[in-house]
N, C-alpha and C. Protein backbone atom coordinates (compact mmCIF):
# COMPACT_ATOMS: atom_id res chain seq x y z
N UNK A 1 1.97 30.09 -31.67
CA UNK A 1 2.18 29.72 -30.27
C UNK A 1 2.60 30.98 -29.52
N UNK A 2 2.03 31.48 -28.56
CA UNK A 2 2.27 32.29 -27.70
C UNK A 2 3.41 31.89 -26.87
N UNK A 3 4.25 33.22 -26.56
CA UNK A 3 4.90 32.79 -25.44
C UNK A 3 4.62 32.02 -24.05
N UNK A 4 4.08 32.80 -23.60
CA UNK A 4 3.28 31.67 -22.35
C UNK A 4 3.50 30.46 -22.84
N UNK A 5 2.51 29.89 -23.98
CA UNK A 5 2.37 28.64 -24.12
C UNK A 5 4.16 27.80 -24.42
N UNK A 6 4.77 28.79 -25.00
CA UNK A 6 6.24 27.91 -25.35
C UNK A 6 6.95 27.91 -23.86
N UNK A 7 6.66 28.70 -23.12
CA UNK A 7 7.43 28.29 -21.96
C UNK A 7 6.45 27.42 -20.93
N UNK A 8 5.54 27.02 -21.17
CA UNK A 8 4.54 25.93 -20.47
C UNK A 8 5.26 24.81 -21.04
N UNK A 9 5.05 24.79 -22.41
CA UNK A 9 5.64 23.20 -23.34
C UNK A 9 7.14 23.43 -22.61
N UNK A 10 8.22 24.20 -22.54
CA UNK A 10 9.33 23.68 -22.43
C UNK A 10 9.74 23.39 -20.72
N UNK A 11 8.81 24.11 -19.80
CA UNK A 11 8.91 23.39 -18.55
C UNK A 11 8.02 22.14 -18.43
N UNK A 12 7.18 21.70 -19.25
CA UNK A 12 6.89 20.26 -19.30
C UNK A 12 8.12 19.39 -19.92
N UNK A 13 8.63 19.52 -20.64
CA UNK A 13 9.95 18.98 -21.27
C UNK A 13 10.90 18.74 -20.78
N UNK A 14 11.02 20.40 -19.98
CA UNK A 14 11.96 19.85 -18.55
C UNK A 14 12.19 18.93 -17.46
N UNK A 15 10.66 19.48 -17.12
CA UNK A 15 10.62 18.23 -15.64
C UNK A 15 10.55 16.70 -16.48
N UNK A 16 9.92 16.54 -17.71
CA UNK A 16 9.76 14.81 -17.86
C UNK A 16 11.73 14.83 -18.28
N UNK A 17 12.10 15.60 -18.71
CA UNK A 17 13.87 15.26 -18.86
C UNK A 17 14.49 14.97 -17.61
N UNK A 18 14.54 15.62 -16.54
CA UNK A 18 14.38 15.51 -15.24
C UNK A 18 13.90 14.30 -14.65
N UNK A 19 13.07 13.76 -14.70
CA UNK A 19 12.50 12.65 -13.99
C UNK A 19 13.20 11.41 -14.57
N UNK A 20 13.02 11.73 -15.64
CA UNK A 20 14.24 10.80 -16.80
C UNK A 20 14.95 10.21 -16.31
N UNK A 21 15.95 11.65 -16.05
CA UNK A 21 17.35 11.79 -15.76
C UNK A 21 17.60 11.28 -14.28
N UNK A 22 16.56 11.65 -13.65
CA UNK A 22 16.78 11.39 -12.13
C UNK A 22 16.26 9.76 -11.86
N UNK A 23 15.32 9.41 -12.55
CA UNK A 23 15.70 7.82 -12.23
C UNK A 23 16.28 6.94 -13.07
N UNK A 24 16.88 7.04 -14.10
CA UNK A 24 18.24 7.04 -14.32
C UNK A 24 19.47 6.79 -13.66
N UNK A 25 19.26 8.42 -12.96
CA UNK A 25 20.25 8.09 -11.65
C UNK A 25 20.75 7.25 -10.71
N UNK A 26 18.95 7.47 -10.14
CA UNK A 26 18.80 6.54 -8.79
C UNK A 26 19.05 4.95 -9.48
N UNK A 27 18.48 4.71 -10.13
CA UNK A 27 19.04 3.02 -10.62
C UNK A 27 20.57 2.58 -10.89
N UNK A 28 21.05 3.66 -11.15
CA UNK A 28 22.30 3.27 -11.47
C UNK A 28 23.44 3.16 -10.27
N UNK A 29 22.60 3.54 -9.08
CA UNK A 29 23.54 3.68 -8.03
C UNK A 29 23.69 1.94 -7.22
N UNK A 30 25.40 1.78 -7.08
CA UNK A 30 25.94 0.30 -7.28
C UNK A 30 24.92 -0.07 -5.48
N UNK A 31 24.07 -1.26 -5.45
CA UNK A 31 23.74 -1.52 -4.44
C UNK A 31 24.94 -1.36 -3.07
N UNK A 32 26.06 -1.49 -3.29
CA UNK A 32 26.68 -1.52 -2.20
C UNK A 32 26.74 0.09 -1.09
N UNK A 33 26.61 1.01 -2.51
CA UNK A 33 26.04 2.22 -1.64
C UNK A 33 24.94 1.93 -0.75
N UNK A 34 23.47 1.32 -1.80
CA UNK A 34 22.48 1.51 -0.53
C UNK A 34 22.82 0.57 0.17
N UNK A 35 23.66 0.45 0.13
CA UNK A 35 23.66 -1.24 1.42
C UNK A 35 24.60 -0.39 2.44
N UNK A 36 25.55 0.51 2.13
CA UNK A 36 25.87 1.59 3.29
C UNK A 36 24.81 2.14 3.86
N UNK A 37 23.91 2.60 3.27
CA UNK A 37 22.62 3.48 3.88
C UNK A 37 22.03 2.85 4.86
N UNK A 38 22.02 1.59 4.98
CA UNK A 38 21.50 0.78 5.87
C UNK A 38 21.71 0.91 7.63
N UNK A 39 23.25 1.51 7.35
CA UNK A 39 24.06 1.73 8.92
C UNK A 39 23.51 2.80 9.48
N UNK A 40 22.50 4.14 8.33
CA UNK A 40 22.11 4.83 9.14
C UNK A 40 20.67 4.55 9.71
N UNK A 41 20.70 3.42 10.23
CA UNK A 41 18.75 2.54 10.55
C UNK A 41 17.61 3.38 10.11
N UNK A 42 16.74 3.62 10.74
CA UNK A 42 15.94 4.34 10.44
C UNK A 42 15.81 5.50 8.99
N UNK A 43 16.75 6.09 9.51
CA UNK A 43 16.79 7.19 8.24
C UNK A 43 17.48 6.92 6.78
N UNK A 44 18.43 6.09 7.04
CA UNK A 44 18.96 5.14 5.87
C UNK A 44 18.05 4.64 5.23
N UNK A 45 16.69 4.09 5.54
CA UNK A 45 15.57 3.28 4.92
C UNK A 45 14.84 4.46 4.49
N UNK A 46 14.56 5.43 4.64
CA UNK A 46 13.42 6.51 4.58
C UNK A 46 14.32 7.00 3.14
N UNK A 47 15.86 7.21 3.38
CA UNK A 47 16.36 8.15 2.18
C UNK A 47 16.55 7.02 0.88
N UNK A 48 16.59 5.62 1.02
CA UNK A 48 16.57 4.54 0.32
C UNK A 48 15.50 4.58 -0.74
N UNK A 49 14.37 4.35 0.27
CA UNK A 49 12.85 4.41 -0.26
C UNK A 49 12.92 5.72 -1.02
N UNK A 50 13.10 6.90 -0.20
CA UNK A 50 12.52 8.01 -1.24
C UNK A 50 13.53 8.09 -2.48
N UNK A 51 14.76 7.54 -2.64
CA UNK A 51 15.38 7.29 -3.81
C UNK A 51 14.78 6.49 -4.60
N UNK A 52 14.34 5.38 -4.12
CA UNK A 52 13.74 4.36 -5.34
C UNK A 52 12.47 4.56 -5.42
N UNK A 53 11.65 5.08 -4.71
CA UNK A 53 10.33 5.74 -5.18
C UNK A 53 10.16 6.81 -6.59
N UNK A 54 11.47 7.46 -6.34
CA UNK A 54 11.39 8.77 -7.43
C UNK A 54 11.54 8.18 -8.41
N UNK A 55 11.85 7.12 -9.06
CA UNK A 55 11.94 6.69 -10.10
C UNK A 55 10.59 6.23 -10.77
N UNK A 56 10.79 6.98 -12.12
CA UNK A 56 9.30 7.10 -12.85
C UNK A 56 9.42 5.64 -13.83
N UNK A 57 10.18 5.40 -14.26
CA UNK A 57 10.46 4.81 -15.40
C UNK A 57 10.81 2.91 -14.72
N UNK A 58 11.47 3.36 -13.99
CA UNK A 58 12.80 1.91 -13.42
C UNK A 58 12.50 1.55 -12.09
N UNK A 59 11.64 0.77 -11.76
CA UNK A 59 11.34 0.53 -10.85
C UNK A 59 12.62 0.17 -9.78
N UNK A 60 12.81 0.17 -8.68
CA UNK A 60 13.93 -0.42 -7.80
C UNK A 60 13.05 -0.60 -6.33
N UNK A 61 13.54 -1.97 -6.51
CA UNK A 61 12.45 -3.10 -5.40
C UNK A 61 13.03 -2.86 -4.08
N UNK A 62 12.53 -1.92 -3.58
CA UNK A 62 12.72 -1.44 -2.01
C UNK A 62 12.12 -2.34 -0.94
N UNK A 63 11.00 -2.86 -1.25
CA UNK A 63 10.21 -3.61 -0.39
C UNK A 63 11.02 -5.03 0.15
N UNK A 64 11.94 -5.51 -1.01
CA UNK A 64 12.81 -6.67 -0.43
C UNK A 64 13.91 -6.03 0.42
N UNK A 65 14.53 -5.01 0.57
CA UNK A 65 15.26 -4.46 1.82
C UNK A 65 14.31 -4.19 3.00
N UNK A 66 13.25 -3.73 2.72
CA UNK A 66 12.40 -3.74 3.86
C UNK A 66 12.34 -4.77 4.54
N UNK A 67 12.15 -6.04 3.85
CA UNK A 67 11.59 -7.17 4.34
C UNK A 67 12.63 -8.00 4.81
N UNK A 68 14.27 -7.45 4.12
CA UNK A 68 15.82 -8.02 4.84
C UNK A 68 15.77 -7.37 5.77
N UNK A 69 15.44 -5.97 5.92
CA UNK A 69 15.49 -5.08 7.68
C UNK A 69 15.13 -5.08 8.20
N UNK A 70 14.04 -5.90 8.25
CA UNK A 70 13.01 -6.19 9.50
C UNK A 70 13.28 -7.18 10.36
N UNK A 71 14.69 -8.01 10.56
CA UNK A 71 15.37 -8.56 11.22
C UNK A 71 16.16 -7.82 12.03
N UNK A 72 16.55 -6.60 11.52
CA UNK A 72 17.43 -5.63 12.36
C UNK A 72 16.33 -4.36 13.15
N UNK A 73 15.01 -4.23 12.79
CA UNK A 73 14.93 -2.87 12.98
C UNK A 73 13.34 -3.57 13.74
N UNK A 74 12.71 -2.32 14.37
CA UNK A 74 11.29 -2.70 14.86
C UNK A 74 10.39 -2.51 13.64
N UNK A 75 9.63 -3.58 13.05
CA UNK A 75 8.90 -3.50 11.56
C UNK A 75 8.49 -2.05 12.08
N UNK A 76 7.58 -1.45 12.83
CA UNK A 76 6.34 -0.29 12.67
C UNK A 76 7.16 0.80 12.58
N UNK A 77 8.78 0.93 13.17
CA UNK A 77 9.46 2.00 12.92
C UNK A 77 10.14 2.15 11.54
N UNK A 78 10.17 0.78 10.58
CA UNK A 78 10.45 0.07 9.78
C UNK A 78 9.58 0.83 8.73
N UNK A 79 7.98 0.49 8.87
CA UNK A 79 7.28 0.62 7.98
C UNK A 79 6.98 2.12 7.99
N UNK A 80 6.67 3.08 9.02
CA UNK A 80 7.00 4.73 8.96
C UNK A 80 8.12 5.19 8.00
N UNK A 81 9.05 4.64 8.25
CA UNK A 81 10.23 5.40 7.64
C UNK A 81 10.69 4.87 6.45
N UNK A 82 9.77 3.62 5.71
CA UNK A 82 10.19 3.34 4.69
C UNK A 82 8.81 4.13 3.91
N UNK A 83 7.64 4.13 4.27
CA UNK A 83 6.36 4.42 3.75
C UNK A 83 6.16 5.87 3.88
N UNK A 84 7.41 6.65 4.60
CA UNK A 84 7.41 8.02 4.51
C UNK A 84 8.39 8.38 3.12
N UNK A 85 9.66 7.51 3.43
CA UNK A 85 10.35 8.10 2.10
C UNK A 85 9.73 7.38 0.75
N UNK A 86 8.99 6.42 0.61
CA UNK A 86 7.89 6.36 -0.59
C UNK A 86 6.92 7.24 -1.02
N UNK A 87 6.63 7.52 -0.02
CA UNK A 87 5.13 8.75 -0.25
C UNK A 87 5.58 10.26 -0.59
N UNK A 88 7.01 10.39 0.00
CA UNK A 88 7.59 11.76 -1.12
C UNK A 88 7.81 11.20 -1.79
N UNK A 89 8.99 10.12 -2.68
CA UNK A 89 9.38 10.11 -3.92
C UNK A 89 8.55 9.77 -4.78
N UNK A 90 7.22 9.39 -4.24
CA UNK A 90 6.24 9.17 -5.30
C UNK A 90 5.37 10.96 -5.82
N UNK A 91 6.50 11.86 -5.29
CA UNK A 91 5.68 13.19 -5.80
C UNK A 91 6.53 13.33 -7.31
N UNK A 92 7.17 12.37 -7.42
CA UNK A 92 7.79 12.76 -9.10
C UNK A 92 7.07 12.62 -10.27
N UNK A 93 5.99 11.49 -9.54
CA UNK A 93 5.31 11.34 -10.68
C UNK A 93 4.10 12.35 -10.75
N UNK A 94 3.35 12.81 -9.34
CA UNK A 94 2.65 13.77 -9.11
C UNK A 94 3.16 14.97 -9.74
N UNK A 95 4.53 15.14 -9.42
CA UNK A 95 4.83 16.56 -10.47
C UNK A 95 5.21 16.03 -12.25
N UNK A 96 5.53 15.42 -12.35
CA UNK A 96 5.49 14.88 -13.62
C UNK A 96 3.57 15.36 -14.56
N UNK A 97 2.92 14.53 -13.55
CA UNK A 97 1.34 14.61 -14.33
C UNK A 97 1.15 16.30 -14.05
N UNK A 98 1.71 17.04 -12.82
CA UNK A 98 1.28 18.60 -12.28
C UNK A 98 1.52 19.61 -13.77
N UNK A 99 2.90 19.10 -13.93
CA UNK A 99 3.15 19.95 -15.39
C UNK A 99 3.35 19.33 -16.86
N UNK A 100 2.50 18.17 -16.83
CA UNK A 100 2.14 17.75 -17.78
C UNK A 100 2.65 16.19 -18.58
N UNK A 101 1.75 15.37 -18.61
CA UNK A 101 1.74 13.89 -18.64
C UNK A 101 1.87 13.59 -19.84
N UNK A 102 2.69 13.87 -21.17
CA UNK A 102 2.43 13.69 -22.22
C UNK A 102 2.68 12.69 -22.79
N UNK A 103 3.63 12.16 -22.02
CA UNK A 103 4.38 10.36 -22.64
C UNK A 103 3.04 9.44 -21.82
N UNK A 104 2.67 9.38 -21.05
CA UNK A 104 1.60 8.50 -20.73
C UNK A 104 0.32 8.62 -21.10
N UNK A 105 -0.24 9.97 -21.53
CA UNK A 105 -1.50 10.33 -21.81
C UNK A 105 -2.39 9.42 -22.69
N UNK A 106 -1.72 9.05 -23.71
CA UNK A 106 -2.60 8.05 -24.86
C UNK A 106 -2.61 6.61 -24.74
N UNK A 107 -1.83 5.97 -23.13
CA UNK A 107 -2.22 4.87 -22.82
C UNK A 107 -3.53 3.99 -22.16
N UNK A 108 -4.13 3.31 -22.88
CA UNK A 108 -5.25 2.77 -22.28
C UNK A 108 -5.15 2.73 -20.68
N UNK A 109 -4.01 2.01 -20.47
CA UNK A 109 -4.08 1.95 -18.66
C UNK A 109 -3.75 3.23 -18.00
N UNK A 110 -3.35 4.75 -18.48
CA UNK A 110 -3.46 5.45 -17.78
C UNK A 110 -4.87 6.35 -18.00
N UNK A 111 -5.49 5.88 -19.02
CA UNK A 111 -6.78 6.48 -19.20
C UNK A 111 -7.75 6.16 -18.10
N UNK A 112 -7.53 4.89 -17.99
CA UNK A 112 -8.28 3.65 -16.66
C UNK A 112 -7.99 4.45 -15.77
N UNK A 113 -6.92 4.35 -15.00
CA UNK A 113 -6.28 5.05 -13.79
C UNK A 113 -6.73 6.33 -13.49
N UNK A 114 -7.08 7.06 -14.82
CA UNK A 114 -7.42 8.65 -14.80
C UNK A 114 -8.86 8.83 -14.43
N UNK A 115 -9.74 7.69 -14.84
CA UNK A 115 -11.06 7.53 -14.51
C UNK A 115 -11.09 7.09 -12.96
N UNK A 116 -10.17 6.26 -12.71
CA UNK A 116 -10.37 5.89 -11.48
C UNK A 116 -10.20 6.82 -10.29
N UNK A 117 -8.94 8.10 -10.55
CA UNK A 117 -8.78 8.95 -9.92
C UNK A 117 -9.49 10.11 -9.51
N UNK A 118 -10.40 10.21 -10.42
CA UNK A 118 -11.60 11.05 -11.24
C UNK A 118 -13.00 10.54 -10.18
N UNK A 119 -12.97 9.43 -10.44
CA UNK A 119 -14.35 9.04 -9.89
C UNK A 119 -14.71 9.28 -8.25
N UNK A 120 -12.55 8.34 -7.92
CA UNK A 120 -12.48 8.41 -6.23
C UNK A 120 -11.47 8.48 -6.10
N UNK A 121 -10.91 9.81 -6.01
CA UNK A 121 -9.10 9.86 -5.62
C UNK A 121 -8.72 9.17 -4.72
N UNK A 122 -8.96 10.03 -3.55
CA UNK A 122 -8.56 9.12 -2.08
C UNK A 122 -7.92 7.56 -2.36
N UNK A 123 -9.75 7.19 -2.59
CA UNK A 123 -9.20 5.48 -2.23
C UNK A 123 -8.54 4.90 -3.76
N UNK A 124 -8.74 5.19 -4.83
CA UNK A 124 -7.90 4.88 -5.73
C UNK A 124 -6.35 5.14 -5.28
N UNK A 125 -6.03 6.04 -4.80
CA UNK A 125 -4.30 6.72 -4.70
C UNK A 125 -3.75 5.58 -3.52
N UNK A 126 -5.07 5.54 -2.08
CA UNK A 126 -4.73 4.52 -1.18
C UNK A 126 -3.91 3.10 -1.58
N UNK A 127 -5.76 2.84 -2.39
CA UNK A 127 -5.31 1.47 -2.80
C UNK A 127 -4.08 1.08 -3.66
N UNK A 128 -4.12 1.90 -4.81
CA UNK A 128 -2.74 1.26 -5.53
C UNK A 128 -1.52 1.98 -5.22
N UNK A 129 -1.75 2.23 -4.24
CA UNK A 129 -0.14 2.46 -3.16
C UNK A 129 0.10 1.19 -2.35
N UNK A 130 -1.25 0.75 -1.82
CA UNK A 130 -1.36 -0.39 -0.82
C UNK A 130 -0.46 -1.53 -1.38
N UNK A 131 -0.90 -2.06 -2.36
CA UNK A 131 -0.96 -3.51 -3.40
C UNK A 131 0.18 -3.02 -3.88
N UNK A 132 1.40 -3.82 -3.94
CA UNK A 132 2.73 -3.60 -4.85
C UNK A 132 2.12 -4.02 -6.63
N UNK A 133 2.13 -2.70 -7.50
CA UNK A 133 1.68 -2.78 -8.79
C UNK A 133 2.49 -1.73 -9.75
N UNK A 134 2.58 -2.25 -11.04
CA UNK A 134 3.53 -1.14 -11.99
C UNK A 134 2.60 0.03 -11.61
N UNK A 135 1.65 0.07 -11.43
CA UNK A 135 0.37 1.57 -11.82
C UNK A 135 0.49 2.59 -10.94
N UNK A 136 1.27 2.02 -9.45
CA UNK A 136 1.34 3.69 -8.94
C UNK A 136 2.06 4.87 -9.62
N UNK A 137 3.07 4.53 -10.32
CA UNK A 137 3.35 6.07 -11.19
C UNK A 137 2.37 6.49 -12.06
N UNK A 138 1.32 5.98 -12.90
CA UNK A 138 0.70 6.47 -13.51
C UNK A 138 -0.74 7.13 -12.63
N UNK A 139 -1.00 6.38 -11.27
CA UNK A 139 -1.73 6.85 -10.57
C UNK A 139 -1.58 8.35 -10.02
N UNK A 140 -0.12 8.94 -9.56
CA UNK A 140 0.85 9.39 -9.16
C UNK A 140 0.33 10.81 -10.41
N UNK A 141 0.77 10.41 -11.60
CA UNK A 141 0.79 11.21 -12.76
C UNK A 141 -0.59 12.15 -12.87
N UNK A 142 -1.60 10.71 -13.28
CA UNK A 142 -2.77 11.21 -13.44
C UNK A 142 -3.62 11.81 -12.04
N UNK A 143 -3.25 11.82 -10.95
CA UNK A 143 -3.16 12.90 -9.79
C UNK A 143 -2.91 14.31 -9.48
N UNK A 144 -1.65 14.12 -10.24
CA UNK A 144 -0.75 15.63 -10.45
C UNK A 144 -1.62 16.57 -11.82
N UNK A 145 -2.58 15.54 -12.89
CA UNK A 145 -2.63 15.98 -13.72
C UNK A 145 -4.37 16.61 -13.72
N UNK A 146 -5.04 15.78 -13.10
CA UNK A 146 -6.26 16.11 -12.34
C UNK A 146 -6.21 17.53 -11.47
N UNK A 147 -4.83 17.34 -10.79
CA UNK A 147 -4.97 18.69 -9.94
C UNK A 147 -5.04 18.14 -8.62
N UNK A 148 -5.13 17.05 -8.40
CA UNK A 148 -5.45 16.66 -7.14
C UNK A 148 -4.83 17.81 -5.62
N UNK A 149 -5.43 17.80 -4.99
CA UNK A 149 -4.45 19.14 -4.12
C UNK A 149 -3.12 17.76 -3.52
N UNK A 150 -1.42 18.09 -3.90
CA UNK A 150 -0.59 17.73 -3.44
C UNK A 150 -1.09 16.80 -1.78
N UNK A 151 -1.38 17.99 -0.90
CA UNK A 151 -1.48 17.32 -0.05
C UNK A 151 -2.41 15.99 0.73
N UNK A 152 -3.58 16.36 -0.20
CA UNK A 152 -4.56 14.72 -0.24
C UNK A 152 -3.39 13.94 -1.06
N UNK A 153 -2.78 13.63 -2.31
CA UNK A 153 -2.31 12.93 -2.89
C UNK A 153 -0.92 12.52 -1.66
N UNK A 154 -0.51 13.24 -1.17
CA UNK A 154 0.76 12.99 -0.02
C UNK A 154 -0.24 12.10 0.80
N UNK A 155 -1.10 12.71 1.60
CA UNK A 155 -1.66 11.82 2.31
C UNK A 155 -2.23 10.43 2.32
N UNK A 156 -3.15 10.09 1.50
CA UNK A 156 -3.18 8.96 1.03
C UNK A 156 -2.01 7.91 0.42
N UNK A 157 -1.03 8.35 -0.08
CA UNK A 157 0.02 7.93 -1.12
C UNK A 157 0.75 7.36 0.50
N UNK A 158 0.72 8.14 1.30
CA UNK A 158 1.48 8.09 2.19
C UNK A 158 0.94 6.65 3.50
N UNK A 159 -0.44 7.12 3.43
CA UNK A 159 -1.30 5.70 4.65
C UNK A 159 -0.78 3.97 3.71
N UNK A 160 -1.14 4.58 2.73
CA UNK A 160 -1.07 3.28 1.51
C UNK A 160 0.16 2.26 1.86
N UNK A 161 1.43 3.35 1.31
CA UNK A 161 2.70 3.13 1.55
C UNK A 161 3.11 2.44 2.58
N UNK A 162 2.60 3.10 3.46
CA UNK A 162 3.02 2.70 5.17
C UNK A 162 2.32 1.57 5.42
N UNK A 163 0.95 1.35 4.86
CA UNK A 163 0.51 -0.33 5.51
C UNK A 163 1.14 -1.60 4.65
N UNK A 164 1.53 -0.69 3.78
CA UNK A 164 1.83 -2.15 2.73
C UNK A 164 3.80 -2.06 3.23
N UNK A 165 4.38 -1.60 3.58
CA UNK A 165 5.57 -1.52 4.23
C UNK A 165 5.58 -1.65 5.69
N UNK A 166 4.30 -1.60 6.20
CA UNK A 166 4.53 -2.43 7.68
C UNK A 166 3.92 -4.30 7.21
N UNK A 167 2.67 -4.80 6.39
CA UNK A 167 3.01 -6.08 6.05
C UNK A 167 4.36 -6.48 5.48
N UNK A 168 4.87 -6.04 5.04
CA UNK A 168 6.04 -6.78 4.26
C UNK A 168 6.87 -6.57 5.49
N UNK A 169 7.08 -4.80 6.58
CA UNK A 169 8.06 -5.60 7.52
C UNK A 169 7.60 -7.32 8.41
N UNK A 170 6.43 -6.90 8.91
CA UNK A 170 5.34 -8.19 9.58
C UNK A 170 6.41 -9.77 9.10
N UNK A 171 6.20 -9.11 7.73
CA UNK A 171 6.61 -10.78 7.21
C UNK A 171 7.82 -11.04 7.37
N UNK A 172 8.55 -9.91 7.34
CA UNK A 172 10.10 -10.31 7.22
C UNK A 172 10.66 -10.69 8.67
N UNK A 173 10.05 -9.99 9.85
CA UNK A 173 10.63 -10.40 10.75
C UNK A 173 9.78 -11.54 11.45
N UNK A 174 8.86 -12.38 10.46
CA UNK A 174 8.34 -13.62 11.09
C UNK A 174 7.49 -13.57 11.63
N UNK A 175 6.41 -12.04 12.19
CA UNK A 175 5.47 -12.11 12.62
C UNK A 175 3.89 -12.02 11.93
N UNK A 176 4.08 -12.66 10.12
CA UNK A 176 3.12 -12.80 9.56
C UNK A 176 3.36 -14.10 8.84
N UNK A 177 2.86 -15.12 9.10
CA UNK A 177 3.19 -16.26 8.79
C UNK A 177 1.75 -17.23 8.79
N UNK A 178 1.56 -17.97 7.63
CA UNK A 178 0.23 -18.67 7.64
C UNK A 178 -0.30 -19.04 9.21
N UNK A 179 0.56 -19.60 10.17
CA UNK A 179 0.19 -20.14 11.02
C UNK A 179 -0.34 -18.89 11.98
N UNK A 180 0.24 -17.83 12.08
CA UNK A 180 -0.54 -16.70 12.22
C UNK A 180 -2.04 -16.44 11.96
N UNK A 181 -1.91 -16.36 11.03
CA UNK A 181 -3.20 -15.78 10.10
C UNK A 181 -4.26 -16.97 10.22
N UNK A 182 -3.73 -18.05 10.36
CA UNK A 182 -4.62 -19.35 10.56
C UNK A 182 -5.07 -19.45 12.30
N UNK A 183 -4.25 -18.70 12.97
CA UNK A 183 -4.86 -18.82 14.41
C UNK A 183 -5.91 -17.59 14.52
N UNK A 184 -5.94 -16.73 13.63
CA UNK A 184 -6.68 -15.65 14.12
C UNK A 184 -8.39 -16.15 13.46
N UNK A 185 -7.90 -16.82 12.58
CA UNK A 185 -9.41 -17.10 11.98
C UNK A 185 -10.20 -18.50 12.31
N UNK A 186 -8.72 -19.36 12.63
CA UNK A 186 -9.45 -20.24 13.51
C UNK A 186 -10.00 -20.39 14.94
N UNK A 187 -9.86 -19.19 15.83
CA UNK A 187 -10.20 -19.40 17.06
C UNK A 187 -11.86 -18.75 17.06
């Protein structure tokens, strides 16, 4: 093993210890903190999200605070600032796959995901940002690991985020409701 190569393997080691470690973190923090974060409106939701986004491992269900704050806040300013701090913390997994994906690599479903990213980044990264699913970190991964350029993967990760965090605000503050959706298709 060449040098180069031992310090490639041990900054891959790093960052997946790191990502570990850091959502780890973020999960362990007692809700009543983020429930302080809340007082700062807007930006309280953005630093929320990008906390529970970074988490590779432990998911933490941001979308049900979204959908409690959308009683207090305007959903579309709602869904920006929650679908902004998602679309960075979802670069953990992007840097995770950037310097190397080795705990996910030999899974069938990130093999899938890797084809899918492969075939059509864009709308693959869109879509399973859009749809609440375990697979955006591995989407995320196998992005970073493709090479995808950061900033298409931000961008898309980011439209995704934001429409599926302005429906869920929609719903929470009552302005997506069957009877809704039933007047638009019945008239």
């Amino acid at each position: 093993m060449t040098d180069s190569s031992g310090r490639t393997r041990l900054l891959r080691i790093l960052t997946i210890v790191l990502v570990v470690v850091l959502s780890l973190a973020i999960f362990a923090i007692p809700r009543e903190r983020l429930e302080q974060l809340e007082a700062f409106g807007y930006l309280g939701i953005f630093i929320i999200c990008l906390l529970a986004y970074a988490t590779v491992i432990l998911p933490v269900p941001a979308g049900v605070l979204v959908f409690a704050m959308s009683a207090q806040f305007s959903p579309i300013g709602l869904a920006l600032a929650a679908g902004s701090g998602a679309a960075l913390g979802e670069l953990s997994g992007y840097i995770t796959g950037y310097t190397g994906q080795a705990f996910a690599e030999k899974t069938k479903v990130y093999k899938r995901v890797t084809t899918w990213v492969q075939r059509n980044g864009p709308l693959t990264i869109l879509l399973l940002a859009f749809f609440p699913n375990p697979l955006f970190d591995l989407t995320g991964i196998a992005a970073g690991a493709l090479r995808v350029p950061m900033r298409v993967f931000l961008f898309w990760c980011w439209l995704g985020e934001t429409m599926k965090m302005l429906v869920i605000a929609f719903a929470g503050a009552g302005l997506l409701t069957v009877s809704w959706i039933k007047d638009i298709f019945v008239r």
